[in-house]
PDB file of N, CA and C in Angstrom:
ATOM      1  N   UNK A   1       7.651  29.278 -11.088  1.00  0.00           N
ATOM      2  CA  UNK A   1       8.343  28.006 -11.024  1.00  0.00           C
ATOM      3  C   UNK A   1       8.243  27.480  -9.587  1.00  0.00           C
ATOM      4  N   UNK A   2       7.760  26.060  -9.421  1.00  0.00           N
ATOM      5  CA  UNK A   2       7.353  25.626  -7.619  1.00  0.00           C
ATOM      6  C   UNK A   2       8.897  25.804  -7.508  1.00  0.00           C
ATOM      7  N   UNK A   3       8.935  25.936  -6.137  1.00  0.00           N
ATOM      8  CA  UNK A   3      10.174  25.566  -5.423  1.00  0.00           C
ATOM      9  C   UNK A   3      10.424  23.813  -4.972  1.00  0.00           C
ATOM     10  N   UNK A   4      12.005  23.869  -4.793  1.00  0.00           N
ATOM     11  CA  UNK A   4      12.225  22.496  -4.868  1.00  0.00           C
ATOM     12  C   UNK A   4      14.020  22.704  -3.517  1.00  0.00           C
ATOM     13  N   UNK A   5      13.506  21.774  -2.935  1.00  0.00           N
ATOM     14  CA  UNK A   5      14.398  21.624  -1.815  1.00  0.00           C
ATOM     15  C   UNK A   5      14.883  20.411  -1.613  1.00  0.00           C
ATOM     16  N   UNK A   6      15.941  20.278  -1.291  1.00  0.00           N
ATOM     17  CA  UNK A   6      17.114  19.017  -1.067  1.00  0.00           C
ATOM     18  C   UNK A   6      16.382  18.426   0.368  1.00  0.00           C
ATOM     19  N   UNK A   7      16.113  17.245   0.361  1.00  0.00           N
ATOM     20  CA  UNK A   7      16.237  17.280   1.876  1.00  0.00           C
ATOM     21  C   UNK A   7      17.187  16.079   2.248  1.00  0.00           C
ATOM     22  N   UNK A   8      18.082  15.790   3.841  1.00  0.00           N
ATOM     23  CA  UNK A   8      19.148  15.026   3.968  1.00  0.00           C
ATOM     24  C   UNK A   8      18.398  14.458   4.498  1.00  0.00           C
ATOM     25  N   UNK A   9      17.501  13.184   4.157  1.00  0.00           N
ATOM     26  CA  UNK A   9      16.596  12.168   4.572  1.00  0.00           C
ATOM     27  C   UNK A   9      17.591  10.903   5.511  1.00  0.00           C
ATOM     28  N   UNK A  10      17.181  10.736   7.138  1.00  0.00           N
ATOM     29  CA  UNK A  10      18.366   9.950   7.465  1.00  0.00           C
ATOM     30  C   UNK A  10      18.333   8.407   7.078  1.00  0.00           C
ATOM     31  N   UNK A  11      18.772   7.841   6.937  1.00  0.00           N
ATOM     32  CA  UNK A  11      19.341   6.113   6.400  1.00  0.00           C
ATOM     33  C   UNK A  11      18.330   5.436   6.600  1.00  0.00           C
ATOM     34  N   UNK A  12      18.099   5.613   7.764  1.00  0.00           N
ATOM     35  CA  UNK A  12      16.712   4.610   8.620  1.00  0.00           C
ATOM     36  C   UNK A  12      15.130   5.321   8.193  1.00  0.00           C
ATOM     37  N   UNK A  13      15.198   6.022   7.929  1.00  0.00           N
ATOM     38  CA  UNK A  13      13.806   6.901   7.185  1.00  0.00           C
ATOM     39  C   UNK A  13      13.832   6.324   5.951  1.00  0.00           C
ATOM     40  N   UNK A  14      14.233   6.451   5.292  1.00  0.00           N
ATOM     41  CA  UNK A  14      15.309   5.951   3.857  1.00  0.00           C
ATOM     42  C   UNK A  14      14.217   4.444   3.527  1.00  0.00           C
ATOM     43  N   UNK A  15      15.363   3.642   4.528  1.00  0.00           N
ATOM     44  CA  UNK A  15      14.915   2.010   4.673  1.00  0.00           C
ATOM     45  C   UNK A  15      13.278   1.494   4.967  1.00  0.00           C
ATOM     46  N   UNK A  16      13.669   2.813   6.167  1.00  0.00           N
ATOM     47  CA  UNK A  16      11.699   2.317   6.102  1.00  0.00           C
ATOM     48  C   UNK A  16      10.682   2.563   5.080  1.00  0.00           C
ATOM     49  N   UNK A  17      11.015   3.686   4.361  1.00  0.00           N
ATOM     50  CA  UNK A  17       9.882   4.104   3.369  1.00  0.00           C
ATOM     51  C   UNK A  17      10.120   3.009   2.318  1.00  0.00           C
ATOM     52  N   UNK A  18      11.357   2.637   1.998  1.00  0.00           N
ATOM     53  CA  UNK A  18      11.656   1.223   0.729  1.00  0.00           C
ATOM     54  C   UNK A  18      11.154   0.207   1.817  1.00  0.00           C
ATOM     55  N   UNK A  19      11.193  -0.132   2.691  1.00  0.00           N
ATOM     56  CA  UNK A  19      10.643  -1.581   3.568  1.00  0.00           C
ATOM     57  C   UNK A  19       8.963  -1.376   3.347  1.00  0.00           C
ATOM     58  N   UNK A  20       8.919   0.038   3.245  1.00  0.00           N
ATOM     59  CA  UNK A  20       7.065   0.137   3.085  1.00  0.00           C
ATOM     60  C   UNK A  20       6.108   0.063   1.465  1.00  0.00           C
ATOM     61  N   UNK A  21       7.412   0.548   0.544  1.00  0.00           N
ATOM     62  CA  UNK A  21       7.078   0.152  -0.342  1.00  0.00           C
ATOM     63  C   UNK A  21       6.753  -1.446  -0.982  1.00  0.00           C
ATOM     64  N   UNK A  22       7.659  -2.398  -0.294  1.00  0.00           N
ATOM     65  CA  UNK A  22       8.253  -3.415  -1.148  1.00  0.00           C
ATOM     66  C   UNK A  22       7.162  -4.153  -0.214  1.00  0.00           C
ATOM     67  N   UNK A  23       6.780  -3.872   1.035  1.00  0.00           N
ATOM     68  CA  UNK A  23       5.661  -4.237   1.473  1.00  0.00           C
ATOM     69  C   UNK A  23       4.820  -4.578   1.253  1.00  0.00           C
ATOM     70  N   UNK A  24       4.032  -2.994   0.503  1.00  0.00           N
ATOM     71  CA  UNK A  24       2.804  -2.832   0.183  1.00  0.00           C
ATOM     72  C   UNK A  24       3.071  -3.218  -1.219  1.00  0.00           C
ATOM     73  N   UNK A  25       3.642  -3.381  -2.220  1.00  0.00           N
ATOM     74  CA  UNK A  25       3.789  -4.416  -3.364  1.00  0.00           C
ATOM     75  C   UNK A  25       3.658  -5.748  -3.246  1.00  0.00           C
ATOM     76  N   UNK A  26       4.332  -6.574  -2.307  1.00  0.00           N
ATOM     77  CA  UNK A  26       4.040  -8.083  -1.782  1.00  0.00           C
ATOM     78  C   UNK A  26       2.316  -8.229  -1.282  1.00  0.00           C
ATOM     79  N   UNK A  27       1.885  -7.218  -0.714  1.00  0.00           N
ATOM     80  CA  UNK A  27       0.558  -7.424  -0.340  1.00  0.00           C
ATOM     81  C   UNK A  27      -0.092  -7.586  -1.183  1.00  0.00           C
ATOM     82  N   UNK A  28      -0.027  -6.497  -2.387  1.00  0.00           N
ATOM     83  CA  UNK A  28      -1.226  -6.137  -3.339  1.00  0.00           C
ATOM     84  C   UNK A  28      -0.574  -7.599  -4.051  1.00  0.00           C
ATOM     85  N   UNK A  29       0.322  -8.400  -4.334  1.00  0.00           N
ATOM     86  CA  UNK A  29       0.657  -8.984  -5.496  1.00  0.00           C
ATOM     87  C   UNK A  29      -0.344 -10.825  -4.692  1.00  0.00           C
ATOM     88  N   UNK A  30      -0.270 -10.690  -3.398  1.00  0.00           N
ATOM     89  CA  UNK A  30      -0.535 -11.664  -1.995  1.00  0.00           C
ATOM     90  C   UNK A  30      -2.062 -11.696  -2.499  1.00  0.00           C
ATOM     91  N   UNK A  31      -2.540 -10.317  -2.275  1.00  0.00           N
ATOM     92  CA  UNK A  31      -4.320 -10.387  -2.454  1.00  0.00           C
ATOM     93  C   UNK A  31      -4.642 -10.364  -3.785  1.00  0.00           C
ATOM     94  N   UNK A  32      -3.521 -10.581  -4.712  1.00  0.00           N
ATOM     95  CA  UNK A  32      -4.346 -11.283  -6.147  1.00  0.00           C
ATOM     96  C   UNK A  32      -4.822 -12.262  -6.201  1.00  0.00           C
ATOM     97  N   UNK A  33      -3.910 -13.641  -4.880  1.00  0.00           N
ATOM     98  CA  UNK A  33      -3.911 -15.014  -4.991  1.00  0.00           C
ATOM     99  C   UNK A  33      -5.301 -15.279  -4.340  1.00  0.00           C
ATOM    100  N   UNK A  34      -5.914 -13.828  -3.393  1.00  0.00           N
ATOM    101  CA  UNK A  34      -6.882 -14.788  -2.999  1.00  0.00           C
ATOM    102  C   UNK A  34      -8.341 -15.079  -3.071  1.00  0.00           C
ATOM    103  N   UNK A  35      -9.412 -15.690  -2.552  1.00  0.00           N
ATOM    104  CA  UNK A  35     -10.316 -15.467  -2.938  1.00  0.00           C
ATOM    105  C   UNK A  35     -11.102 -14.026  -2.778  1.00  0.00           C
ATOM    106  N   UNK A  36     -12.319 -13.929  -3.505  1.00  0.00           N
ATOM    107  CA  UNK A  36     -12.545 -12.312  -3.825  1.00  0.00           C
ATOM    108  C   UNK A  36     -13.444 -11.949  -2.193  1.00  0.00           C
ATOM    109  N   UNK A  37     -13.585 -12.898  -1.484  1.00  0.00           N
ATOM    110  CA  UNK A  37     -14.673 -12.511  -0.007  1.00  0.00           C
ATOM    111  C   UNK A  37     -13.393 -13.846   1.067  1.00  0.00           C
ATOM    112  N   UNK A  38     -13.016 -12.932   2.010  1.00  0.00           N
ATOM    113  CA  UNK A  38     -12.483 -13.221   3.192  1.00  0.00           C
ATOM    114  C   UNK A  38     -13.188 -14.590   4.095  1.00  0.00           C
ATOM    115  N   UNK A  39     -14.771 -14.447   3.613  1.00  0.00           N
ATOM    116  CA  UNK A  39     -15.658 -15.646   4.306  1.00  0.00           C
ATOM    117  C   UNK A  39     -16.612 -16.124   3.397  1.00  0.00           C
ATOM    118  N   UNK A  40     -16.603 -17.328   3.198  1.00  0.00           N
ATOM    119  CA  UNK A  40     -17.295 -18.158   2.373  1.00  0.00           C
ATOM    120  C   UNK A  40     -18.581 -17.530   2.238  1.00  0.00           C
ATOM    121  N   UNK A  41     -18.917 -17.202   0.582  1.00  0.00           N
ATOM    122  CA  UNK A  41     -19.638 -16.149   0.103  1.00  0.00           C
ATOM    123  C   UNK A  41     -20.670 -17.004  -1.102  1.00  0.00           C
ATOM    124  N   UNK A  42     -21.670 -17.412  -1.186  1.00  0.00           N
ATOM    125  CA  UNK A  42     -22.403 -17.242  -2.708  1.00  0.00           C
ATOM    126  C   UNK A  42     -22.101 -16.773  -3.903  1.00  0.00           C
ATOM    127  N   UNK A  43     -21.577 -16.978  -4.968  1.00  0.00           N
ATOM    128  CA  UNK A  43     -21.805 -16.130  -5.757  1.00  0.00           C
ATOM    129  C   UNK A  43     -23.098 -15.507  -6.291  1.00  0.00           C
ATOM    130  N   UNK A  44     -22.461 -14.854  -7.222  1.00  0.00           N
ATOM    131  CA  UNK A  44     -24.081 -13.804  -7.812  1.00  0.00           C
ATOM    132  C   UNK A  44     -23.421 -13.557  -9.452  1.00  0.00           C
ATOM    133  N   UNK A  45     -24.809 -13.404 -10.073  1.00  0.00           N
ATOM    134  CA  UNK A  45     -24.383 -12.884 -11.252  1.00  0.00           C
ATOM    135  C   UNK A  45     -25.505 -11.587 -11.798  1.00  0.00           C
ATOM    136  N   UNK A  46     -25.156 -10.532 -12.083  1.00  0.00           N
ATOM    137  CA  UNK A  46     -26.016  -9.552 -12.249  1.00  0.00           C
ATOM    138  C   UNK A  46     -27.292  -9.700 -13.432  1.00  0.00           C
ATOM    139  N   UNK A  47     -27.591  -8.556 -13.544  1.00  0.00           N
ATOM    140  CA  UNK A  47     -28.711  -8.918 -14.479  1.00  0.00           C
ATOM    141  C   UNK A  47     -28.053  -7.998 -15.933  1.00  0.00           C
ATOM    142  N   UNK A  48     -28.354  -8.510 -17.315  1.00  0.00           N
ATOM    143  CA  UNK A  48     -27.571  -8.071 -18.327  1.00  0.00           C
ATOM    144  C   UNK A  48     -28.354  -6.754 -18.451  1.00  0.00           C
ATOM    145  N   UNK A  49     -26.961  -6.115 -19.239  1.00  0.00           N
ATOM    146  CA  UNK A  49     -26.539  -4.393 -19.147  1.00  0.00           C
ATOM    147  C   UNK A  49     -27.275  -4.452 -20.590  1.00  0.00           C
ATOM    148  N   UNK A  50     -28.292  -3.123 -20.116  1.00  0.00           N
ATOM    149  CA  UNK A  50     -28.884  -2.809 -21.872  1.00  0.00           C
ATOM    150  C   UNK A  50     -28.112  -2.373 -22.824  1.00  0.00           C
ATOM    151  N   UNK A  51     -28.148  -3.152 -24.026  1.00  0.00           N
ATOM    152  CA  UNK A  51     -27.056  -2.396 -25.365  1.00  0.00           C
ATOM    153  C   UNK A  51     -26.327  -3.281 -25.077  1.00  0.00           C
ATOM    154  N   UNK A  52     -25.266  -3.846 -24.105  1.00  0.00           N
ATOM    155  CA  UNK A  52     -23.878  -4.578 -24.029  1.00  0.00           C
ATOM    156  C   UNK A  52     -23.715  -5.772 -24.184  1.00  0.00           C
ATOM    157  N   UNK A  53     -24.691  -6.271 -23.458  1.00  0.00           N
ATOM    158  CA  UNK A  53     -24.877  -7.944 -23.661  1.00  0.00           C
ATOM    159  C   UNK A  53     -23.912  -8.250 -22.073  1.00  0.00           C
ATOM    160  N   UNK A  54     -23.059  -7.098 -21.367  1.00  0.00           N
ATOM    161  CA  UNK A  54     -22.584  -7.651 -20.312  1.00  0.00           C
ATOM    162  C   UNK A  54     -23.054  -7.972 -19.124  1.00  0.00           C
ATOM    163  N   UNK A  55     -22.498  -9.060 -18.316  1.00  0.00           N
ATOM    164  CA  UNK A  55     -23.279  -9.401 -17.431  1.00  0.00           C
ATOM    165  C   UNK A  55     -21.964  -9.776 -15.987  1.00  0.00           C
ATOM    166  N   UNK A  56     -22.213  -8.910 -14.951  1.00  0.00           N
ATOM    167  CA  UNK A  56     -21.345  -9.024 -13.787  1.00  0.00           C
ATOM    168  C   UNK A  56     -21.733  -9.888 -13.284  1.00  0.00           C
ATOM    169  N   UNK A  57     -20.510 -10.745 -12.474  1.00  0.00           N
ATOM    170  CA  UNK A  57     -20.573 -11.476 -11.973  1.00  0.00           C
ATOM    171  C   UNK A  57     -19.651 -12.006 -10.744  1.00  0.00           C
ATOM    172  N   UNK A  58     -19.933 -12.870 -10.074  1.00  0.00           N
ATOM    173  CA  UNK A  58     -18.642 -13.892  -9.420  1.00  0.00           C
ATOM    174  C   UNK A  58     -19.190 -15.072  -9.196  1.00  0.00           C
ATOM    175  N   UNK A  59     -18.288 -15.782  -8.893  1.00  0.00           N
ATOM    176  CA  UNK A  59     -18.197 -17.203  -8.590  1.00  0.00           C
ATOM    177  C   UNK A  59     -18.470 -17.163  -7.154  1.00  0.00           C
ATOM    178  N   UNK A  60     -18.742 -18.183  -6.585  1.00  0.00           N
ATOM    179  CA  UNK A  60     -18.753 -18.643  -4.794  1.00  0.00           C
ATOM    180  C   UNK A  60     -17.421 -18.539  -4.704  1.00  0.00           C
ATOM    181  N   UNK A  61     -17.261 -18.162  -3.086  1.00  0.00           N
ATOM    182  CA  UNK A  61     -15.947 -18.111  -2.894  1.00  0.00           C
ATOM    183  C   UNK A  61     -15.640 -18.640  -1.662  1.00  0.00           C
ATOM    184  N   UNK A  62     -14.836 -19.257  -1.377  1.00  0.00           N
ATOM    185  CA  UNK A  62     -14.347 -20.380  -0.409  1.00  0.00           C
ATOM    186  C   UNK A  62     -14.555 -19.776   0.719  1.00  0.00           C
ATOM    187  N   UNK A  63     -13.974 -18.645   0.923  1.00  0.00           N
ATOM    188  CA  UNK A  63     -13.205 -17.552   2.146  1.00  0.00           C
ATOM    189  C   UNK A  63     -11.758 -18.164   2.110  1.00  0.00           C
ATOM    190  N   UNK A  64     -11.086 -17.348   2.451  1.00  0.00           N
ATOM    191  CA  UNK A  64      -9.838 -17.475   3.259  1.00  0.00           C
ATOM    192  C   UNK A  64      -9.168 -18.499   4.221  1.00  0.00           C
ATOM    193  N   UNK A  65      -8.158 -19.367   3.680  1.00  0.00           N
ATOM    194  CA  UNK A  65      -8.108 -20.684   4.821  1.00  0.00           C
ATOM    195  C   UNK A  65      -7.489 -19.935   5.822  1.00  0.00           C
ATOM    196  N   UNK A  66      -7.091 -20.275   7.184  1.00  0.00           N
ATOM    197  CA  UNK A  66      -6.468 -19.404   8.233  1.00  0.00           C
ATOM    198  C   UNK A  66      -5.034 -19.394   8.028  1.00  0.00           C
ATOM    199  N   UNK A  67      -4.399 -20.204   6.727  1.00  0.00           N
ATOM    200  CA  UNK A  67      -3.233 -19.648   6.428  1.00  0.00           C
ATOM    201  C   UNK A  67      -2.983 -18.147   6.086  1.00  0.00           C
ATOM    202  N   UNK A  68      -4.086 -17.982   5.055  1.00  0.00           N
ATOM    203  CA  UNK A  68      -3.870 -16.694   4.251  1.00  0.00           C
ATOM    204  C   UNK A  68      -4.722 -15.818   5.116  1.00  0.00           C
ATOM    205  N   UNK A  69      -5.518 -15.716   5.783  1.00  0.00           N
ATOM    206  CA  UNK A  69      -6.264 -15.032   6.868  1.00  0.00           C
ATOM    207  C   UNK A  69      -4.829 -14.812   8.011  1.00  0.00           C
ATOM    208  N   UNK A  70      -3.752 -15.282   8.480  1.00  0.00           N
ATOM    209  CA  UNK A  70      -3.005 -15.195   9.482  1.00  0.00           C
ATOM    210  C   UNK A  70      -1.618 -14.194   8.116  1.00  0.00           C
ATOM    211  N   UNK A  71      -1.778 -14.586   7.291  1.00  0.00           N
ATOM    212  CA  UNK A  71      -0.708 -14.207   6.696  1.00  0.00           C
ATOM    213  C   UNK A  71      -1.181 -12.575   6.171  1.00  0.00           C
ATOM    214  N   UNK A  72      -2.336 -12.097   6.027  1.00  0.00           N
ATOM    215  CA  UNK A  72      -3.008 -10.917   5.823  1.00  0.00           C
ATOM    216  C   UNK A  72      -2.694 -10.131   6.870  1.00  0.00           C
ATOM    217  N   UNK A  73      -3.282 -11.032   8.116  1.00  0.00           N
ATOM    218  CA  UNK A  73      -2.592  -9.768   9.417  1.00  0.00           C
ATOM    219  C   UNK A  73      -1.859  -9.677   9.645  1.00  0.00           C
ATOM    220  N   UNK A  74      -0.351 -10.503   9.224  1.00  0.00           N
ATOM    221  CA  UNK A  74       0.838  -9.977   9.227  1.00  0.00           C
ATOM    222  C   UNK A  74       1.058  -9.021   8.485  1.00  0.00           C
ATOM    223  N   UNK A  75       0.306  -8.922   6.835  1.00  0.00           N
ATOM    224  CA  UNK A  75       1.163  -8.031   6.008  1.00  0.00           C
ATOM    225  C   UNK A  75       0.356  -6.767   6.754  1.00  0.00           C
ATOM    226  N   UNK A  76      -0.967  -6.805   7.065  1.00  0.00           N
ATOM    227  CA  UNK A  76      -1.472  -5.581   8.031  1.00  0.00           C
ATOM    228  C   UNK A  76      -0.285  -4.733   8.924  1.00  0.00           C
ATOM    229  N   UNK A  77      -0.084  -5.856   9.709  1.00  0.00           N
ATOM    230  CA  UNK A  77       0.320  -5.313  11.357  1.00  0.00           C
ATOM    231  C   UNK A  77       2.329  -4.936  10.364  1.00  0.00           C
ATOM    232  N   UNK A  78       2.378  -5.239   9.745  1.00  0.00           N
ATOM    233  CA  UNK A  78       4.041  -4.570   9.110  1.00  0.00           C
ATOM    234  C   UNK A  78       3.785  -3.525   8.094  1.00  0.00           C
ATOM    235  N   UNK A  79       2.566  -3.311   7.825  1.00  0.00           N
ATOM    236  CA  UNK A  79       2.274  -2.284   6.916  1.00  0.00           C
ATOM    237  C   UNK A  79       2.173  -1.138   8.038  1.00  0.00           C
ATOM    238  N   UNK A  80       1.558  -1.641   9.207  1.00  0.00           N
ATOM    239  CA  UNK A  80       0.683  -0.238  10.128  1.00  0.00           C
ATOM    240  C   UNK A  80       2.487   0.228  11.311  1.00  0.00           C
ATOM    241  N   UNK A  81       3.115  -0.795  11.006  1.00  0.00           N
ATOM    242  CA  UNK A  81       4.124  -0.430  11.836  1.00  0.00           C
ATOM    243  C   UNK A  81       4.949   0.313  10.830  1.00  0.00           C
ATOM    244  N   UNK A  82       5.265   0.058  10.007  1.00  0.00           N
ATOM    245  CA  UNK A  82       6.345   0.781   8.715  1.00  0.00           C
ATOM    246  C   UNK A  82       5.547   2.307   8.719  1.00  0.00           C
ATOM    247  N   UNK A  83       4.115   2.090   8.454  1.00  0.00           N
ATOM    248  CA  UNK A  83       3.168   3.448   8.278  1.00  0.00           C
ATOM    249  C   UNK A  83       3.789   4.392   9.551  1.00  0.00           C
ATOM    250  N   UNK A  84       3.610   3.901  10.341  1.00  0.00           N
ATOM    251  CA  UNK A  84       3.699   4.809  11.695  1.00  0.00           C
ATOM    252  C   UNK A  84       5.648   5.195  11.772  1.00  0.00           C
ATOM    253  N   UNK A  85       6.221   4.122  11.594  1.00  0.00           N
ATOM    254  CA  UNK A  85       7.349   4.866  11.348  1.00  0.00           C
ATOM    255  C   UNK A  85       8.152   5.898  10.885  1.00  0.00           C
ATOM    256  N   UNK A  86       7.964   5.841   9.301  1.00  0.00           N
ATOM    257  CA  UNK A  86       7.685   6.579   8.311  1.00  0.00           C
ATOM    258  C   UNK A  86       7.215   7.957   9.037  1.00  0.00           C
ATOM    259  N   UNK A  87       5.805   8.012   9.374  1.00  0.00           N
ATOM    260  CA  UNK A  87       5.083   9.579   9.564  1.00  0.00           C
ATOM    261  C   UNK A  87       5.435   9.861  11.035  1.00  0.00           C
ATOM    262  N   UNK A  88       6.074   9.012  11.806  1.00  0.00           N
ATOM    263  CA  UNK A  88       5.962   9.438  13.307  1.00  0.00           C
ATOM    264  C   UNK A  88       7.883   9.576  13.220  1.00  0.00           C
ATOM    265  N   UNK A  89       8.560   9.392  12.154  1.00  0.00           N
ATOM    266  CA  UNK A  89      10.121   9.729  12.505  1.00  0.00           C
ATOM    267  C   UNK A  89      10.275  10.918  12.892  1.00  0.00           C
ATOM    268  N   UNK A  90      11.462  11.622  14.013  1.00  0.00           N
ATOM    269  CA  UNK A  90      11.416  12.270  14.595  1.00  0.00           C
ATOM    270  C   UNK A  90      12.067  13.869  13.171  1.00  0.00           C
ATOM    271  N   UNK A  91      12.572  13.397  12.239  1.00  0.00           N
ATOM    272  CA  UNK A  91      13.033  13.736  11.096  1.00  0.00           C
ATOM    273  C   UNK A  91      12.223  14.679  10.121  1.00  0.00           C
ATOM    274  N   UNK A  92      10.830  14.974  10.926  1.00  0.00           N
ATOM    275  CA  UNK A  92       9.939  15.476  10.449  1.00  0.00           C
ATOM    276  C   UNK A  92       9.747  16.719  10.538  1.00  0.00           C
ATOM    277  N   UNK A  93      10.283  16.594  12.104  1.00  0.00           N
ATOM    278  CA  UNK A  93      10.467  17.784  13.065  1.00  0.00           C
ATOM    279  C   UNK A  93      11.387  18.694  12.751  1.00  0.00           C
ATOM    280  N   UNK A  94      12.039  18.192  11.848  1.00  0.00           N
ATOM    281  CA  UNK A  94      13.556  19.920  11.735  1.00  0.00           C
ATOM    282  C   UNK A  94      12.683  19.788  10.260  1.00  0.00           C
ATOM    283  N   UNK A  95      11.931  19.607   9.713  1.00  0.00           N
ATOM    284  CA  UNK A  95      11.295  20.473   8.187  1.00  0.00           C
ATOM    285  C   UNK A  95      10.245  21.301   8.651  1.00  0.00           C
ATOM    286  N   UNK A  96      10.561  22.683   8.110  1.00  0.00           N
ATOM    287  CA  UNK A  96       9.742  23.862   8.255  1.00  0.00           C
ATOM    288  C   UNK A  96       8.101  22.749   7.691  1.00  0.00           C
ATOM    289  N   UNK A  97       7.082  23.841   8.704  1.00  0.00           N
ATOM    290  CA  UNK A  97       5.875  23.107   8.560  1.00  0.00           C
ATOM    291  C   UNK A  97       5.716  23.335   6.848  1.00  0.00           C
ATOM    292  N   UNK A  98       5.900  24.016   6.072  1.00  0.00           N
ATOM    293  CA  UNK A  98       5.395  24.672   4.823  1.00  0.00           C
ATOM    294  C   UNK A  98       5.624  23.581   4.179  1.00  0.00           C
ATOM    295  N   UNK A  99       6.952  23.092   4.528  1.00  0.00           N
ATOM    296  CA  UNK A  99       7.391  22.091   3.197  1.00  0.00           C
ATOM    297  C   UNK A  99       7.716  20.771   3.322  1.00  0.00           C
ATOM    298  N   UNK A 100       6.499  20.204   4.668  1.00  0.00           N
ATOM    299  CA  UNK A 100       6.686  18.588   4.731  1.00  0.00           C
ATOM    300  C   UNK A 100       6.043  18.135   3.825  1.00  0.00           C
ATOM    301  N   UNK A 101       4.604  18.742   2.674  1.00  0.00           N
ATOM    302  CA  UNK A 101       4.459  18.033   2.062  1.00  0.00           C
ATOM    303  C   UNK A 101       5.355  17.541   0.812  1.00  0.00           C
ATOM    304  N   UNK A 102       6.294  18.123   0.612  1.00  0.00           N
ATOM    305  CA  UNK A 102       7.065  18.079  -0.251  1.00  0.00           C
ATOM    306  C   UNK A 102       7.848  17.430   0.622  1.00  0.00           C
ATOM    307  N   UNK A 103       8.464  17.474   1.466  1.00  0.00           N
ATOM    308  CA  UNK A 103       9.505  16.520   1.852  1.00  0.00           C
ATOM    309  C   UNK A 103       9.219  15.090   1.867  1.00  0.00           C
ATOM    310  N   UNK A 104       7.844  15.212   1.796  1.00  0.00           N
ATOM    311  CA  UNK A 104       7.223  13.406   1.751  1.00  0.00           C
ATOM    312  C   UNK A 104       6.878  12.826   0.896  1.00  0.00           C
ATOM    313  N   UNK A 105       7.028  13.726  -0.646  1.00  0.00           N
ATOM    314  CA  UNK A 105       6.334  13.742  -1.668  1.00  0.00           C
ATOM    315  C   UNK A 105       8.255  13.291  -2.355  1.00  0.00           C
ATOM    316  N   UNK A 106       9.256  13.876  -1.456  1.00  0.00           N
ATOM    317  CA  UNK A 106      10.288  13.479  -1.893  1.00  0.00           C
ATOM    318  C   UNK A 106      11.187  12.408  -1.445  1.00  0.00           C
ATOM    319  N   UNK A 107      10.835  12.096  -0.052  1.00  0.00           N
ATOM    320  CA  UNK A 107      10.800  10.556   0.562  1.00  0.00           C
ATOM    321  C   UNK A 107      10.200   9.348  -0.479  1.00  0.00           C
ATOM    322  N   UNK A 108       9.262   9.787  -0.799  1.00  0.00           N
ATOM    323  CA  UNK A 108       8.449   8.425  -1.194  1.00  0.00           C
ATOM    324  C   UNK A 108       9.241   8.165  -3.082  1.00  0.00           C
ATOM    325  N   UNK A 109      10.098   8.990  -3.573  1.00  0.00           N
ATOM    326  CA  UNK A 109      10.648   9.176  -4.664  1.00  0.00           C
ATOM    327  C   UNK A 109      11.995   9.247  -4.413  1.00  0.00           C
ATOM    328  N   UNK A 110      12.610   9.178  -3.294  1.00  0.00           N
ATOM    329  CA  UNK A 110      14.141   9.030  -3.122  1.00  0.00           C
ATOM    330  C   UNK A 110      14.899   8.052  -3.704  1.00  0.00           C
ATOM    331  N   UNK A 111      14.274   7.167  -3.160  1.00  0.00           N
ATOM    332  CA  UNK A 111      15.167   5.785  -3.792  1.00  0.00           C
ATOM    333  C   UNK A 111      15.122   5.443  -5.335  1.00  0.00           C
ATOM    334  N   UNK A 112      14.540   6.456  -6.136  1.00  0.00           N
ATOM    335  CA  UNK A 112      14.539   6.464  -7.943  1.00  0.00           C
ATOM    336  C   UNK A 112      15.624   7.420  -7.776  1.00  0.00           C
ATOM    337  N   UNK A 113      15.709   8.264  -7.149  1.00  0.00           N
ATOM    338  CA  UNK A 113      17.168   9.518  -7.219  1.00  0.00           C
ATOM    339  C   UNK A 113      18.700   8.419  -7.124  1.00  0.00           C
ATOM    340  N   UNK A 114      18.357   7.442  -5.673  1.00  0.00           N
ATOM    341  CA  UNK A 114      19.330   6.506  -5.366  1.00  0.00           C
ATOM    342  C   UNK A 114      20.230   5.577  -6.312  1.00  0.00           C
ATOM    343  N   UNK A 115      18.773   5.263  -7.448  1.00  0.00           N
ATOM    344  CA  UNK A 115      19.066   4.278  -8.455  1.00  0.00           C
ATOM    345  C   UNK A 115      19.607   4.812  -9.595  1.00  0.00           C
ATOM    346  N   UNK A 116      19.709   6.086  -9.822  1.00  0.00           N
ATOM    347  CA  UNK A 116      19.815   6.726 -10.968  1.00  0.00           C
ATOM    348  C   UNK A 116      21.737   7.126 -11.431  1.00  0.00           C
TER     349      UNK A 116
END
């Protein structure tokens, strides 16, 4: 049977790993809206798949106006700061080396314990 350990994750560890989640959800939901190439691209369409009749493709794509190009490196530069928070908290340091992967494996699943 694995072993399973409590850990007293502090408040601000807590917040950041939910600030990193809800993050990286706004991003991925951000880069649905946009076009599929960052810089005005050609499309292409492949050549048809034997047996399927399918045929890959895309459309031309605008690129990125410098709204959504400025708004990308924000969600970047708050993703890479939350990231570094998260793994650089000092909170890391009182878990025996054996069982940070589990302590991070139980960080990133805390806040379903929270809600429950």
């Amino acid at each position: 049977m694995p072993k399973t350990t409590a850990f007293d994750f502090p408040q601000e560890l807590r917040e950041a790993q939910i600030s990193l989640h809800e993050t990286r959800a706004a991003y991925e939901q951000y880069a649905k809206t946009l076009p599929w190439s960052a810089e005005p691209m050609p499309g292409w369409e492949g050549e048809k798949q034997l047996h399927s009749g399918y045929r890959s493709g895309k459309a031309d794509s605008p690129g990125y106006t410098e709204e959504q190009a400025a708004k990308v490196v924000d969600f970047q530069a708050r993703l890479l700061e939350l990231s570094i928070t998260v793994s650089a908290h000092p909170f890391w340091d009182s878990v025996d080396v054996g069982d940070r992967v589990e302590a991070r494996m139980a960080l990133k699943h805390a806040h379903e314990l929270a809600e429950a």
